[in-house]
Protein backbone atom coordinates (compact mmCIF):
# COMPACT_ATOMS: atom_id res chain seq x y z
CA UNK A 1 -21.40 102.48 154.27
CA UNK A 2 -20.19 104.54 150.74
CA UNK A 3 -16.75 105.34 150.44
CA UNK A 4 -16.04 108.82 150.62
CA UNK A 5 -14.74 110.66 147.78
CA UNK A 6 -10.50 111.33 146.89
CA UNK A 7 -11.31 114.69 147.88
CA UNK A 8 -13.01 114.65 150.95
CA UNK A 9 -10.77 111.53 152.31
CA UNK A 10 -7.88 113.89 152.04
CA UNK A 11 -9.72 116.81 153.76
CA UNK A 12 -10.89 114.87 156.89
CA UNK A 13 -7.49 112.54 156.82
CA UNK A 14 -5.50 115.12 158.96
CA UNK A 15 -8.46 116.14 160.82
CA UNK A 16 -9.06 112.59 161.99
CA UNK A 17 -5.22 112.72 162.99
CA UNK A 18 -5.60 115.99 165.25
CA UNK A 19 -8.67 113.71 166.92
CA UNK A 20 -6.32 111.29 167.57
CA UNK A 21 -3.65 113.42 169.24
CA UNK A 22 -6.82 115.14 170.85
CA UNK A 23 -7.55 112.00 172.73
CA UNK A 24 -4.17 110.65 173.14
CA UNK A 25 -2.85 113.36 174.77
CA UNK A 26 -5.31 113.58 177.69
CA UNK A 27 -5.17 110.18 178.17
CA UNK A 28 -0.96 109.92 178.03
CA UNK A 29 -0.89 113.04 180.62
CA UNK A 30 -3.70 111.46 182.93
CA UNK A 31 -2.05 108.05 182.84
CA UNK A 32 1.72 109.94 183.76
């Protein structure tokens, strides 16, 4: 796989983090 570039690492980091919270949250409320 190629290493993605500075610029787009930064751009998808926090989008990657929403997708986290996206399925952590369903799954934290389903389990509760």
């Amino acid at each position: 796989s190629v290493p993605l570039p500075p610029a787009q690492n930064s751009r998808f980091a926090p989008n990657r983090k929403l997708m986290g919270l996206m399925t952590s949250l369903p799954l934290a409320s389903s389990s509760s």
